[in-house]
C-alpha atoms as a PDB file:
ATOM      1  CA  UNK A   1      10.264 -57.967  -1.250  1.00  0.00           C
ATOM      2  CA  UNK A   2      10.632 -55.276   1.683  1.00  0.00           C
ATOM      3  CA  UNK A   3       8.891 -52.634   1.667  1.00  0.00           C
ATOM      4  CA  UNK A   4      10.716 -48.457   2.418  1.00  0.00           C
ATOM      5  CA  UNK A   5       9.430 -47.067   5.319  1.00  0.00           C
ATOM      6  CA  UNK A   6      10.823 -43.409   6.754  1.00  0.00           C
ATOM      7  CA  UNK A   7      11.088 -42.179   9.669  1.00  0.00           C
ATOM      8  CA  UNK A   8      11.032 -38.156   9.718  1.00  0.00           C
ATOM      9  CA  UNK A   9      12.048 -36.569  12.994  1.00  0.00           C
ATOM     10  CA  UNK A  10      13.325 -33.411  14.179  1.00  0.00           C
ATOM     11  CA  UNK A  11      15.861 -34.256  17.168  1.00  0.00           C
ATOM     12  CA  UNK A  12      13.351 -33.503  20.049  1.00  0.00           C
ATOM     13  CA  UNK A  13      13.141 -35.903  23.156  1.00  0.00           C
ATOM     14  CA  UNK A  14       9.600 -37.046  21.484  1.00  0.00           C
ATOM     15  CA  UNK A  15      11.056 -37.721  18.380  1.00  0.00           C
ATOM     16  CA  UNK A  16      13.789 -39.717  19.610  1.00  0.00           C
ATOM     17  CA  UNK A  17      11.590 -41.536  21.878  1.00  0.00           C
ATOM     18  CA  UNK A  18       9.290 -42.256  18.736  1.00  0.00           C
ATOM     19  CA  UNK A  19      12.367 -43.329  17.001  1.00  0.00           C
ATOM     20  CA  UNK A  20      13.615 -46.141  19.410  1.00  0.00           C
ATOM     21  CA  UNK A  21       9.855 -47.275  20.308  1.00  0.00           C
ATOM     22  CA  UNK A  22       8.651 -47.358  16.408  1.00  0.00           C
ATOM     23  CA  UNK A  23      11.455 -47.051  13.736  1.00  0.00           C
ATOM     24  CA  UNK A  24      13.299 -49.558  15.687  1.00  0.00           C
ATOM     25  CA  UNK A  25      10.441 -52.068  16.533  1.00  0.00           C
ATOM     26  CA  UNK A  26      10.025 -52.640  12.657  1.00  0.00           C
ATOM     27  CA  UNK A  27      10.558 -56.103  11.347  1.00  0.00           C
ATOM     28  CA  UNK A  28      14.062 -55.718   8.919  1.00  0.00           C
ATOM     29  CA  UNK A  29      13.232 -58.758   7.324  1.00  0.00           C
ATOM     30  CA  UNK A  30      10.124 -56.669   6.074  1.00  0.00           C
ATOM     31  CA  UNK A  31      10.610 -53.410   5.954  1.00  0.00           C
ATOM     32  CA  UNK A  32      13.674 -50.896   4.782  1.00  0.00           C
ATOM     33  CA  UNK A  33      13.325 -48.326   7.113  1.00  0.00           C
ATOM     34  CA  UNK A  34      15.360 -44.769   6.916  1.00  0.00           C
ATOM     35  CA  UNK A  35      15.679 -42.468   9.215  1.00  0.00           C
ATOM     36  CA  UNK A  36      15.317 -38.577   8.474  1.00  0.00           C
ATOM     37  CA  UNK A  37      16.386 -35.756  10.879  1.00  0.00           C
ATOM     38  CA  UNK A  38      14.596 -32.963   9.603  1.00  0.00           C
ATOM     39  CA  UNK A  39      16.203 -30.205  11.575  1.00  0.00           C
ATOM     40  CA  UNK A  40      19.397 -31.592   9.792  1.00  0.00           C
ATOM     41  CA  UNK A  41      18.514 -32.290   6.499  1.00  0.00           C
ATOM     42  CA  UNK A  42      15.888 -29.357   5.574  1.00  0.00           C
ATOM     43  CA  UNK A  43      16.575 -30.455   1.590  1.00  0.00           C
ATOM     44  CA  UNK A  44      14.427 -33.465   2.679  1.00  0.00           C
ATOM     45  CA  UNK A  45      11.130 -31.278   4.150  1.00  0.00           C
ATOM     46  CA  UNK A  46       9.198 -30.888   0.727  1.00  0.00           C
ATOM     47  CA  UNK A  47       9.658 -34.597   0.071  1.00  0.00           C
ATOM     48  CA  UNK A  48       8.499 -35.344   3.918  1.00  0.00           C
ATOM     49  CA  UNK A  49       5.812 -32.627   3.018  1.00  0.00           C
ATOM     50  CA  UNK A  50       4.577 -34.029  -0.426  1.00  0.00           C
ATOM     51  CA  UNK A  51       4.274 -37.703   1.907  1.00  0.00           C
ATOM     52  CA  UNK A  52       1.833 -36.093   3.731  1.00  0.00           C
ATOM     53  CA  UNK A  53       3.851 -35.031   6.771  1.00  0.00           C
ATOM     54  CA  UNK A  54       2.424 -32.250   8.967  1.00  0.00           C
ATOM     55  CA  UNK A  55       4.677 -32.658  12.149  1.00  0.00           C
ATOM     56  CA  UNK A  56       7.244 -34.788  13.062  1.00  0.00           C
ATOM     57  CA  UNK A  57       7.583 -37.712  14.626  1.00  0.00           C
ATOM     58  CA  UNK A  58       5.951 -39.490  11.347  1.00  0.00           C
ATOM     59  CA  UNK A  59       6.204 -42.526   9.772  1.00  0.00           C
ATOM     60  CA  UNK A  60       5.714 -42.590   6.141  1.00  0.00           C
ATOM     61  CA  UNK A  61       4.835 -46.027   4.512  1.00  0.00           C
ATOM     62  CA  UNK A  62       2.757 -47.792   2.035  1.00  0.00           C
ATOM     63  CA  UNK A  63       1.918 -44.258   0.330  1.00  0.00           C
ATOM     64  CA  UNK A  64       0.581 -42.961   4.086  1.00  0.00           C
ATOM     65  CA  UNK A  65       1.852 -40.845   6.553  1.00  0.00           C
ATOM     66  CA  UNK A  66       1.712 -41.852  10.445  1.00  0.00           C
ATOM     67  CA  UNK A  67       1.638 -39.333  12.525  1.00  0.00           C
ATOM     68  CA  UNK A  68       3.005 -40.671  15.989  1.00  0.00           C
ATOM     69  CA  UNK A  69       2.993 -37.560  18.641  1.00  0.00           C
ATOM     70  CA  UNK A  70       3.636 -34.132  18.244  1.00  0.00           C
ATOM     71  CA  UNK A  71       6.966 -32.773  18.420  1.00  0.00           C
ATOM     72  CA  UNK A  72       6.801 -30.286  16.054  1.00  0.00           C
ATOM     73  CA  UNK A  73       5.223 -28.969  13.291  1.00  0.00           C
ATOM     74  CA  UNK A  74       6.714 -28.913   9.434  1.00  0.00           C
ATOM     75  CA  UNK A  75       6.235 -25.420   9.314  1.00  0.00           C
ATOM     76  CA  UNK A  76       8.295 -24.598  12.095  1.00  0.00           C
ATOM     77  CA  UNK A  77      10.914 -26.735  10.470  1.00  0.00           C
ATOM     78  CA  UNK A  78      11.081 -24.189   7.767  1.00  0.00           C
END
Protein backbone atom coordinates (compact mmCIF):
# COMPACT_ATOMS: atom_id res chain seq x y z
CA UNK A 1 0.00 0.00 0.00
CA UNK A 2 1.63 3.55 -0.85
CA UNK A 3 1.55 5.90 1.27
CA UNK A 4 0.28 10.20 0.15
CA UNK A 5 2.92 12.40 0.57
CA UNK A 6 2.56 16.42 -0.49
CA UNK A 7 4.63 18.58 -1.53
CA UNK A 8 3.54 22.37 -0.70
CA UNK A 9 5.53 25.04 -2.48
CA UNK A 10 5.14 28.50 -3.45
CA UNK A 11 6.98 28.90 -6.99
CA UNK A 12 10.27 30.42 -5.57
CA UNK A 13 13.75 29.21 -6.95
CA UNK A 14 14.04 27.33 -3.35
CA UNK A 15 10.95 25.73 -3.71
CA UNK A 16 11.50 24.47 -7.04
CA UNK A 17 14.88 23.39 -6.19
CA UNK A 18 13.27 21.48 -3.11
CA UNK A 19 10.84 20.10 -5.52
CA UNK A 20 13.24 18.37 -8.07
CA UNK A 21 15.85 17.35 -5.17
CA UNK A 22 12.96 15.86 -2.70
CA UNK A 23 9.43 15.43 -4.26
CA UNK A 24 11.11 13.87 -7.13
CA UNK A 25 13.71 11.61 -5.31
CA UNK A 26 10.67 9.73 -3.67
CA UNK A 27 10.31 6.07 -4.37
CA UNK A 28 6.69 5.84 -6.64
CA UNK A 29 6.51 2.39 -5.91
CA UNK A 30 6.06 3.71 -2.21
CA UNK A 31 4.82 6.76 -1.98
CA UNK A 32 1.85 8.92 -3.87
CA UNK A 33 3.28 12.10 -3.87
CA UNK A 34 1.28 15.51 -4.96
CA UNK A 35 2.49 18.47 -5.62
CA UNK A 36 0.87 21.84 -4.26
CA UNK A 37 1.72 25.38 -5.54
CA UNK A 38 0.52 27.44 -2.90
CA UNK A 39 0.81 30.81 -4.53
CA UNK A 40 -1.62 29.12 -7.09
CA UNK A 41 -3.94 27.28 -5.25
CA UNK A 42 -4.54 29.54 -1.94
CA UNK A 43 -7.96 27.19 -1.37
CA UNK A 44 -5.29 24.60 -0.39
CA UNK A 45 -3.32 26.92 2.53
CA UNK A 46 -5.64 25.98 5.59
CA UNK A 47 -5.33 22.32 4.67
CA UNK A 48 -1.30 22.85 4.22
CA UNK A 49 -1.80 24.90 7.53
CA UNK A 50 -3.90 22.33 9.61
CA UNK A 51 -0.69 19.66 8.34
CA UNK A 52 1.41 21.62 10.24
CA UNK A 53 2.95 23.80 7.52
CA UNK A 54 4.63 27.05 8.59
CA UNK A 55 6.61 27.91 5.33
CA UNK A 56 7.00 26.41 2.24
CA UNK A 57 9.06 24.22 0.80
CA UNK A 58 7.37 21.32 3.10
CA UNK A 59 6.78 17.96 2.84
CA UNK A 60 3.83 16.62 4.56
CA UNK A 61 3.75 12.78 5.26
CA UNK A 62 2.93 10.14 7.70
CA UNK A 63 0.77 12.81 9.76
CA UNK A 64 4.20 15.22 9.91
CA UNK A 65 5.23 18.13 8.28
CA UNK A 66 8.96 18.51 6.84
CA UNK A 67 10.08 21.58 6.66
CA UNK A 68 12.93 21.60 3.92
CA UNK A 69 14.35 25.42 3.60
CA UNK A 70 12.76 28.54 3.83
CA UNK A 71 11.19 30.10 0.99
CA UNK A 72 8.48 31.62 2.47
CA UNK A 73 6.33 31.80 5.15
CA UNK A 74 2.36 30.64 5.16
CA UNK A 75 1.44 33.84 6.33
CA UNK A 76 2.80 35.70 3.62
CA UNK A 77 0.96 33.32 1.38
CA UNK A 78 -2.19 34.80 2.69
Amino acid sequence: MKTNAIFYHAGCPVCIAAEQTIANALDPMKYDVEIVHLGNDKARLQAAESAGVKSVPALVMDGAAFHINFGASIEALK
